[in-house]
C-alpha atoms as a PDB file:
ATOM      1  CA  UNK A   1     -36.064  13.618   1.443  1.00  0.00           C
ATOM      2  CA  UNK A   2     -37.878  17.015   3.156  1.00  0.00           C
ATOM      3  CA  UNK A   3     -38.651  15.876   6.604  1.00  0.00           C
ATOM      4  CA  UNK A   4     -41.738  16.624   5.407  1.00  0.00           C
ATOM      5  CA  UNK A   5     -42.893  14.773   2.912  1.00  0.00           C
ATOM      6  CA  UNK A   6     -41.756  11.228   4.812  1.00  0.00           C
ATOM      7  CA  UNK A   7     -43.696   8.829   6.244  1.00  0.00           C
ATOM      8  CA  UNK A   8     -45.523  10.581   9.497  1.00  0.00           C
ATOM      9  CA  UNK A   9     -45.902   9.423  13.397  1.00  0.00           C
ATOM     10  CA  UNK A  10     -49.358   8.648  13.573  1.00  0.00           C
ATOM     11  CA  UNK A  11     -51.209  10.073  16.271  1.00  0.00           C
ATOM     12  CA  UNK A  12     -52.192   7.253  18.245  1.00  0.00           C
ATOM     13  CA  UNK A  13     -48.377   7.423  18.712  1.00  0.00           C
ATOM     14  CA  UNK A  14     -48.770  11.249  20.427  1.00  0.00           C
ATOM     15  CA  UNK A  15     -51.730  10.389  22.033  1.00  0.00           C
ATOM     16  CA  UNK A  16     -50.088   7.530  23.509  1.00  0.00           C
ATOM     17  CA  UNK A  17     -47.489   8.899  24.752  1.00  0.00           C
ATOM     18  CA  UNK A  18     -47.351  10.325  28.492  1.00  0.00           C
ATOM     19  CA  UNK A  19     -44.542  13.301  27.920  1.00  0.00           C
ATOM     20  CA  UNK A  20     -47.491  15.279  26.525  1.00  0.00           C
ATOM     21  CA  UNK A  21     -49.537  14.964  29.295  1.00  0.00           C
ATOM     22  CA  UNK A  22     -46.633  16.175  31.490  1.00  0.00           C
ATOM     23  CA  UNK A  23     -45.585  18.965  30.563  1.00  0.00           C
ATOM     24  CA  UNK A  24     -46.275  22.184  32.767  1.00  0.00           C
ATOM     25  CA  UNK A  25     -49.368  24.040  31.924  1.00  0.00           C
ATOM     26  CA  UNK A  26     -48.945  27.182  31.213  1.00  0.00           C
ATOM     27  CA  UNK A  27     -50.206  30.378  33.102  1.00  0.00           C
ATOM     28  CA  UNK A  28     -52.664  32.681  30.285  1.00  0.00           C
ATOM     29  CA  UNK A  29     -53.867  34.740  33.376  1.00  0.00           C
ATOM     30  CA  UNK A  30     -53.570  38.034  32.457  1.00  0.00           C
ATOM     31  CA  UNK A  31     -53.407  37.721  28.924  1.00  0.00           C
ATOM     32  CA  UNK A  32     -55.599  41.112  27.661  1.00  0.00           C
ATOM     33  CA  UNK A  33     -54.474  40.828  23.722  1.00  0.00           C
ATOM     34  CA  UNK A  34     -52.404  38.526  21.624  1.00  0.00           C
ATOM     35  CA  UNK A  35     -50.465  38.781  18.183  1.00  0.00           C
ATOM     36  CA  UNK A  36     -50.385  35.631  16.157  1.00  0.00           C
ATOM     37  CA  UNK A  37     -48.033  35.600  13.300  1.00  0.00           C
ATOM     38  CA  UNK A  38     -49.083  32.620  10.233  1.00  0.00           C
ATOM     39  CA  UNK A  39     -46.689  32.060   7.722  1.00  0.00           C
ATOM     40  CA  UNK A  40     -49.916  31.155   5.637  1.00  0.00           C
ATOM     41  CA  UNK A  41     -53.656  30.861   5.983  1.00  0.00           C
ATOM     42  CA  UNK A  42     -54.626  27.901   8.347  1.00  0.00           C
ATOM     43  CA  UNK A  43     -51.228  28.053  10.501  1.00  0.00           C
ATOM     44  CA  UNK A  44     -52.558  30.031  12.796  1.00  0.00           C
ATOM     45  CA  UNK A  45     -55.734  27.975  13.548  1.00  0.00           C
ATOM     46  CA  UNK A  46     -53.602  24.463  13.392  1.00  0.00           C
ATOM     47  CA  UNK A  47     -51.095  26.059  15.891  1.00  0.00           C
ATOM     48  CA  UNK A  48     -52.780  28.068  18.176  1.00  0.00           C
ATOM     49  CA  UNK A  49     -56.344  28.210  17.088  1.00  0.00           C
ATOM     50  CA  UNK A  50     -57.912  26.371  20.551  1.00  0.00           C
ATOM     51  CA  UNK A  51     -55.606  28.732  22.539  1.00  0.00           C
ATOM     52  CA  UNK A  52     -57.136  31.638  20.621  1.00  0.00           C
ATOM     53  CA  UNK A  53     -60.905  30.912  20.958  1.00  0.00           C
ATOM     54  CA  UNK A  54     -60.318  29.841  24.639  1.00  0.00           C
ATOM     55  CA  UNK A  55     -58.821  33.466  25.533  1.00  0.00           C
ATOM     56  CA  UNK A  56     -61.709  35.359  23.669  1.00  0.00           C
ATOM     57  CA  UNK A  57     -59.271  38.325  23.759  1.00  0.00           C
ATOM     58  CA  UNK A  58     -58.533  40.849  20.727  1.00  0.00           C
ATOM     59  CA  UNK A  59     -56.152  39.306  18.496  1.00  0.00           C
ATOM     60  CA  UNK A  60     -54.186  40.648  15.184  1.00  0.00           C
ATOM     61  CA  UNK A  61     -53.091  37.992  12.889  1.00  0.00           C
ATOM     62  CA  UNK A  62     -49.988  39.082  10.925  1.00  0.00           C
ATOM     63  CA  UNK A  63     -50.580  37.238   8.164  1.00  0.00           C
ATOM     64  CA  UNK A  64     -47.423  36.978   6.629  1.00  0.00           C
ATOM     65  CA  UNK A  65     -48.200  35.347   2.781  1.00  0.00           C
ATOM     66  CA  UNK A  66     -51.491  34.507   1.180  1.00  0.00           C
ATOM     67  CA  UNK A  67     -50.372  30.649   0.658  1.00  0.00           C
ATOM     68  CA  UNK A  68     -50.571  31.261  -3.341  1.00  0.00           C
ATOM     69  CA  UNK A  69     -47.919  28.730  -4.160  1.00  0.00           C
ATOM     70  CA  UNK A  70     -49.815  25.771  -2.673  1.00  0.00           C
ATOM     71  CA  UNK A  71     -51.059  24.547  -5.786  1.00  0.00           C
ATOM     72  CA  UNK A  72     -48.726  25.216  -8.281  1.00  0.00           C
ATOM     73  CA  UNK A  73     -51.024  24.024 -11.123  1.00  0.00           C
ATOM     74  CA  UNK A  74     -53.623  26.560 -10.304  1.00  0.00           C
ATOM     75  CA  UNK A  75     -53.229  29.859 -10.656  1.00  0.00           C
ATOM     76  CA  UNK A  76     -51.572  32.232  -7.658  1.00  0.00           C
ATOM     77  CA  UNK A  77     -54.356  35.106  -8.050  1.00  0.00           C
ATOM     78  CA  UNK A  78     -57.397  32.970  -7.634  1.00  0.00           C
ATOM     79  CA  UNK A  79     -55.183  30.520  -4.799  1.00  0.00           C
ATOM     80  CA  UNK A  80     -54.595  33.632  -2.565  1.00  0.00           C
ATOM     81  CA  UNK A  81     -58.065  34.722  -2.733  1.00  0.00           C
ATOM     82  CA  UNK A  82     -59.602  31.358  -1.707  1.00  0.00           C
ATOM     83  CA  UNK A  83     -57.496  31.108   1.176  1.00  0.00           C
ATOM     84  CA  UNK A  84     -57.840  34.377   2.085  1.00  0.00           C
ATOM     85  CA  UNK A  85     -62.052  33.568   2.319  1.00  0.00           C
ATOM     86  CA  UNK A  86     -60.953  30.408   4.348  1.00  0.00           C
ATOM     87  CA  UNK A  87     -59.000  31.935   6.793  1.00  0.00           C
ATOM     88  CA  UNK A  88     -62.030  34.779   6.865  1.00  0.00           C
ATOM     89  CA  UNK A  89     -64.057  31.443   7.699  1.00  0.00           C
ATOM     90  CA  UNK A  90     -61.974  29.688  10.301  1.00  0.00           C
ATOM     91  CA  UNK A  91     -61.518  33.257  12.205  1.00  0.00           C
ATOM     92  CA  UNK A  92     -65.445  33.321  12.260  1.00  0.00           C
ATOM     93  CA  UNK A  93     -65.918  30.296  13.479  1.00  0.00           C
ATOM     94  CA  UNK A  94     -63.275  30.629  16.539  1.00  0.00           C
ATOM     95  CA  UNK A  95     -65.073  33.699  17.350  1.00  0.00           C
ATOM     96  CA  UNK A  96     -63.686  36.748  19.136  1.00  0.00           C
ATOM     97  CA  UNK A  97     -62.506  39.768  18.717  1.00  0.00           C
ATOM     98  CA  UNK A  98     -59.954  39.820  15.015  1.00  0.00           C
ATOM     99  CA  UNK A  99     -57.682  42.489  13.327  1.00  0.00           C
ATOM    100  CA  UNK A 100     -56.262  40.946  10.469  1.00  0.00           C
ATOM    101  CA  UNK A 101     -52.764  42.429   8.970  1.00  0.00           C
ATOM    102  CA  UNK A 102     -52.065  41.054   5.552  1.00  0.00           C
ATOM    103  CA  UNK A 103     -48.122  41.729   4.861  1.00  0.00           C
ATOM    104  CA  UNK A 104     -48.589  40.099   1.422  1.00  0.00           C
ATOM    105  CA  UNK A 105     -45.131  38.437   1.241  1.00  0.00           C
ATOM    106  CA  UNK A 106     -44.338  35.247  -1.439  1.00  0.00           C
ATOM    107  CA  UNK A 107     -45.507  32.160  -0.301  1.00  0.00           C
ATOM    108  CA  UNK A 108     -42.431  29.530  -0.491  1.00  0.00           C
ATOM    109  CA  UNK A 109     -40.145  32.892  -0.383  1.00  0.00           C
ATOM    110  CA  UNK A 110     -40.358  34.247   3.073  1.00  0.00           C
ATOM    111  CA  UNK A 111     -37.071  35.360   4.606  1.00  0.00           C
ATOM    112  CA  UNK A 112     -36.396  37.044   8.113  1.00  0.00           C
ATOM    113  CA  UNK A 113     -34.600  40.209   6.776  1.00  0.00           C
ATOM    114  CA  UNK A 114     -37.995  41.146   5.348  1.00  0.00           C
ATOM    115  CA  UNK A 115     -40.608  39.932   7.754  1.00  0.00           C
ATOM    116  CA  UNK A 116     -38.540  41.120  11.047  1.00  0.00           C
ATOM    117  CA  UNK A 117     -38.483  45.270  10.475  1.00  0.00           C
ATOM    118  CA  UNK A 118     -42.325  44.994   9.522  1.00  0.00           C
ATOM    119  CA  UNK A 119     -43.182  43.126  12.638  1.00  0.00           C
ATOM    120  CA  UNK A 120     -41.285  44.971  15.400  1.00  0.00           C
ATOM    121  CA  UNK A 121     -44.197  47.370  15.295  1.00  0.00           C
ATOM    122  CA  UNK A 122     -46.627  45.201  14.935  1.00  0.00           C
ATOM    123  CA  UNK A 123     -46.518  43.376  18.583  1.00  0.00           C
ATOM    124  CA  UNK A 124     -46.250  46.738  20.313  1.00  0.00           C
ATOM    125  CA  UNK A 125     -48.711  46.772  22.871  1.00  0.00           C
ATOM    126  CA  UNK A 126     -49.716  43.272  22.762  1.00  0.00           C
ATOM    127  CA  UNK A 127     -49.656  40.753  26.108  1.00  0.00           C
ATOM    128  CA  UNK A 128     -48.693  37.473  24.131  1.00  0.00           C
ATOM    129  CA  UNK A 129     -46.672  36.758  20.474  1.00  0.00           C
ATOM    130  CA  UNK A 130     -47.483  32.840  19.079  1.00  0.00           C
ATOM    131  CA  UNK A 131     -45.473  32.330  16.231  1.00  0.00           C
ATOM    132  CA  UNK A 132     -44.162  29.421  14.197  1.00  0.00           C
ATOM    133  CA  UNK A 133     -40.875  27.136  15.511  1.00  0.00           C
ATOM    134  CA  UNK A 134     -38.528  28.053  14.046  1.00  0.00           C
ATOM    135  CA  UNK A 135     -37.426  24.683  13.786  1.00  0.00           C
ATOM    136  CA  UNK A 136     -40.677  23.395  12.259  1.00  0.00           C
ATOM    137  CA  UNK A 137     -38.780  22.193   8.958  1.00  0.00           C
ATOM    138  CA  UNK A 138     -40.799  24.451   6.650  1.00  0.00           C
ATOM    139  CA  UNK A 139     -38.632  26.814   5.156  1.00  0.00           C
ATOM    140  CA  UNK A 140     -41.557  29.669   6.117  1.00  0.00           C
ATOM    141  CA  UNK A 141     -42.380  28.958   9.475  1.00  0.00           C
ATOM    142  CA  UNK A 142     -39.055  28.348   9.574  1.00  0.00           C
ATOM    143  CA  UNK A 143     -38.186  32.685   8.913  1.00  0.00           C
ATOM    144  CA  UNK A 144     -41.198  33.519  10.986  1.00  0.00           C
ATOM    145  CA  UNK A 145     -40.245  32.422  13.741  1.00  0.00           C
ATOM    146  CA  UNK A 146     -37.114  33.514  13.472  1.00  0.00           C
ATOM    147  CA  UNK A 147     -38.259  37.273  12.854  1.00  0.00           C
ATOM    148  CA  UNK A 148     -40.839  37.547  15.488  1.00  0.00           C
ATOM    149  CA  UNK A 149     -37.712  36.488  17.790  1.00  0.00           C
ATOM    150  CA  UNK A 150     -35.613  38.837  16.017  1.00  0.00           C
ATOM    151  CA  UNK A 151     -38.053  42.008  17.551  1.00  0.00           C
ATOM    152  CA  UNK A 152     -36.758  41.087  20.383  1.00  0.00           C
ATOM    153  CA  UNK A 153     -40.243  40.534  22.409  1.00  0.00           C
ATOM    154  CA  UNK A 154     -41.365  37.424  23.848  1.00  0.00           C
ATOM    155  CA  UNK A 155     -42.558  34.642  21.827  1.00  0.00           C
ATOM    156  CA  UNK A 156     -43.825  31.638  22.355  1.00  0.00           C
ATOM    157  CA  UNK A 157     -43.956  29.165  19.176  1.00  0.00           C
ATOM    158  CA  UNK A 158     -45.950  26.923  17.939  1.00  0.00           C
ATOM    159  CA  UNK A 159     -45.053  23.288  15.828  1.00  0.00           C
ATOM    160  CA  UNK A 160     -47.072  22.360  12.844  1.00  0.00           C
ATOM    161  CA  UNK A 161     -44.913  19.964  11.008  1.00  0.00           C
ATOM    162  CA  UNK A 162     -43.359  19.134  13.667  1.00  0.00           C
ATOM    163  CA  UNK A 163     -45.857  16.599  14.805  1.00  0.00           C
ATOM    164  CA  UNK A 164     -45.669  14.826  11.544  1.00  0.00           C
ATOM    165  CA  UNK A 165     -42.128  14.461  11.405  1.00  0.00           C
ATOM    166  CA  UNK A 166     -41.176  14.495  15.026  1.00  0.00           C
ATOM    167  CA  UNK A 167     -41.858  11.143  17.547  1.00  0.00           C
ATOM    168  CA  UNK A 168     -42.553  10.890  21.043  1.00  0.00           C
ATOM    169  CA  UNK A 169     -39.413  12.338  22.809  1.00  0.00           C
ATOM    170  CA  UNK A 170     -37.669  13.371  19.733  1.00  0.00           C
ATOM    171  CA  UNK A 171     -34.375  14.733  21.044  1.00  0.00           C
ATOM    172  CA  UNK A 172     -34.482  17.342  18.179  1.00  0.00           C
ATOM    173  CA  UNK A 173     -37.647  18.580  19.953  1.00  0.00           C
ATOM    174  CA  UNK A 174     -37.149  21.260  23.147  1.00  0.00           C
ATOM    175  CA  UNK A 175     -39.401  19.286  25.442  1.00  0.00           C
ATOM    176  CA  UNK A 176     -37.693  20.961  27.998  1.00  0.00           C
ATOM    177  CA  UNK A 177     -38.760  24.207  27.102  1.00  0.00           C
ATOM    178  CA  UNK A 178     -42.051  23.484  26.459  1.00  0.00           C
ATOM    179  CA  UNK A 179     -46.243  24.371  27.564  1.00  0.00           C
ATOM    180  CA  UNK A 180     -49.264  22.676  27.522  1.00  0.00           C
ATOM    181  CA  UNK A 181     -51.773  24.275  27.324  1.00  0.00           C
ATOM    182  CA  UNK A 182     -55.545  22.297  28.250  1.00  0.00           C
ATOM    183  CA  UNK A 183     -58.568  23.565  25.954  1.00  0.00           C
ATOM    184  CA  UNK A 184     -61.894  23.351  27.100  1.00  0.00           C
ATOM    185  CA  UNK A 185     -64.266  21.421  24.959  1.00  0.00           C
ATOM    186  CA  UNK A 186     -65.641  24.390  23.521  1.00  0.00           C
ATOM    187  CA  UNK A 187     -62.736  25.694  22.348  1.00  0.00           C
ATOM    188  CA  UNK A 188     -61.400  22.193  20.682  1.00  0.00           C
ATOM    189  CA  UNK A 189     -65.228  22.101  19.096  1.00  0.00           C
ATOM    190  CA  UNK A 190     -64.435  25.279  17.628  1.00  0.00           C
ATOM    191  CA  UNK A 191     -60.800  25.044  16.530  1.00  0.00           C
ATOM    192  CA  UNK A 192     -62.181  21.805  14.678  1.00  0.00           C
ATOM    193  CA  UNK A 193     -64.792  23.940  12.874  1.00  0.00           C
ATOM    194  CA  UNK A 194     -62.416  26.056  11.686  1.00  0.00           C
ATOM    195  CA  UNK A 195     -59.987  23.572  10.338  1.00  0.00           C
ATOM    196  CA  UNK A 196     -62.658  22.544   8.612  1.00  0.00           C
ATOM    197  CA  UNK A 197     -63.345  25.651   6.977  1.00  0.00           C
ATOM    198  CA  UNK A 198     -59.624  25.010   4.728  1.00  0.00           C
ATOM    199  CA  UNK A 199     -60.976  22.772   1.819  1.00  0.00           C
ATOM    200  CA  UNK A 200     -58.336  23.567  -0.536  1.00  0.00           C
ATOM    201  CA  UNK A 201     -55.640  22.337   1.742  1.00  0.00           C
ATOM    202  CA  UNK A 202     -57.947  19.247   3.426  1.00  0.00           C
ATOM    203  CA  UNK A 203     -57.212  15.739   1.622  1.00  0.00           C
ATOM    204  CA  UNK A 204     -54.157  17.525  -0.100  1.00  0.00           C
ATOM    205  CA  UNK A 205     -51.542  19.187   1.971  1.00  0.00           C
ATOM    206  CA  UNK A 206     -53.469  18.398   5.521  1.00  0.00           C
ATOM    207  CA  UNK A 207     -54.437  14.780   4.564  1.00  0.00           C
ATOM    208  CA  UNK A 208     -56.707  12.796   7.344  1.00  0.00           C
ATOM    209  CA  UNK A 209     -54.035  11.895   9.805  1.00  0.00           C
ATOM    210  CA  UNK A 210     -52.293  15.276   9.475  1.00  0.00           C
ATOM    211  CA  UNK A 211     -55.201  16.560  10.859  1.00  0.00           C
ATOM    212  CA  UNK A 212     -55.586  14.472  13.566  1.00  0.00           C
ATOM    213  CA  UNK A 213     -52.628  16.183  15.192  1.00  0.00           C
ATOM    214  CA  UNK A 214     -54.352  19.348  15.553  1.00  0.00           C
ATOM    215  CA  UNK A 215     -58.010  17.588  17.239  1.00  0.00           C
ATOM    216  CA  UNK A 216     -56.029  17.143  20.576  1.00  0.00           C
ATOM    217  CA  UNK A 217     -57.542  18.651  23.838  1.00  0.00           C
ATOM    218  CA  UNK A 218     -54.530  20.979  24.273  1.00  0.00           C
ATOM    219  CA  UNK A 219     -52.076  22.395  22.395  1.00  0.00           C
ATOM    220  CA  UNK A 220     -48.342  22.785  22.419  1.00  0.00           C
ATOM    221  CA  UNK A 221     -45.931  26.137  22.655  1.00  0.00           C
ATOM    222  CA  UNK A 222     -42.531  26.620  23.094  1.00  0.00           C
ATOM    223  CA  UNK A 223     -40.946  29.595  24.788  1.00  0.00           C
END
């Protein structure tokens, strides 16, 4: 069975547990522009999305796919264009400053050898990279990761699955190589408005206590 689709930790299990609230804060100081690089419409918001309103710097989202193939029933066209208006929302309601780069690759079909050449340009002249772990156990964060390391630049990745899957001091997790990073209540007020703004994915593919893992008051990277 897909790591995924098992049974989950629940967060009161996270929340619980005091490795999170150890981990070394890290230093944004100096941080004049960021890239962030979703696999699909919402990933950049459940990864990275309190980070991103607490900065209040310009930030281009490379947004890799349009998410078509998360309802296989429905059909692709009219998928990608609803996300596409939710991720439009969430953006909004973090506020700031947004380019938004659509690369337009298949959802469910993403592989490095494409994604890396088209990013290496893409992160030129930025301060900060987030990207997906590329151990997150979804085959698309998965190659994103991988290909915003492949440029070469400094990245620092966010989980997403990973908190479903993963427990408290999961040795397959790089604790050891990981920030915190502390988000003021504005910031988790807004990263929870735009979470919200995701309806076709809420109660489906980001059921309640899913999306409990990404109401925290700080959020996780790994460099």
């Amino acid at each position: 069975m897909n790591r995924i689709d098992a049974p989950g930790t629940a967060e009161d299990e996270w929340r619980a547990w005091p490795g999170l609230r150890d981990l070394p804060v890290l230093d944004l100081s100096g941080v004049r522009s960021a890239v962030v690089v979703a696999a699909h419409p919402d990933d950049e918001v459940l990864g990275a999305g309190g980070l991103l309103a607490m900065l209040g710097v310009p930030v281009r989202l490379v947004a890799v796919t349009d998410g078509e193939a998360s309802h296989p029933h429905l059909d692709p066209g009219d998928v990608a264009a609803r996300r596409r208006e939710e991720s439009a929302a969430a953006l909004r309601r973090l506020g700031g400053d947004w380019e938004v780069v659509r690369l337009g690759l298949p959802d469910a079909g993403v592989r490095d050898g494409d994604l890396a050449p088209r990013l290496a340009g893409l992160l030129d002249g930025f301060d900060l990279c987030l990207a997906p772990w590329e151990h997150d156990a979804h085959p698309d964060h998965e190659a994103a990761g991988r290909a915003a390391l492949a440029t070469g630049r400094r990245v620092l990745r966010f989980p997403v699955w990973t908190w479903h899957w993963a427990r408290p001091g999961d040795p397959r997790v790089p604790w050891d190589r990981a920030w915190r990073v502390p988000l003021p209540p504005a910031a988790v007020a807004a990263k929870r408005a735009a979470i919200g703004c995701f309806a076709s994915q809420l109660g489906t593919i980001l059921p309640p206590g899913v999306v409990e893992h990404f109401t925290r008051d700080d959020e996780v990277l790994f460099r």
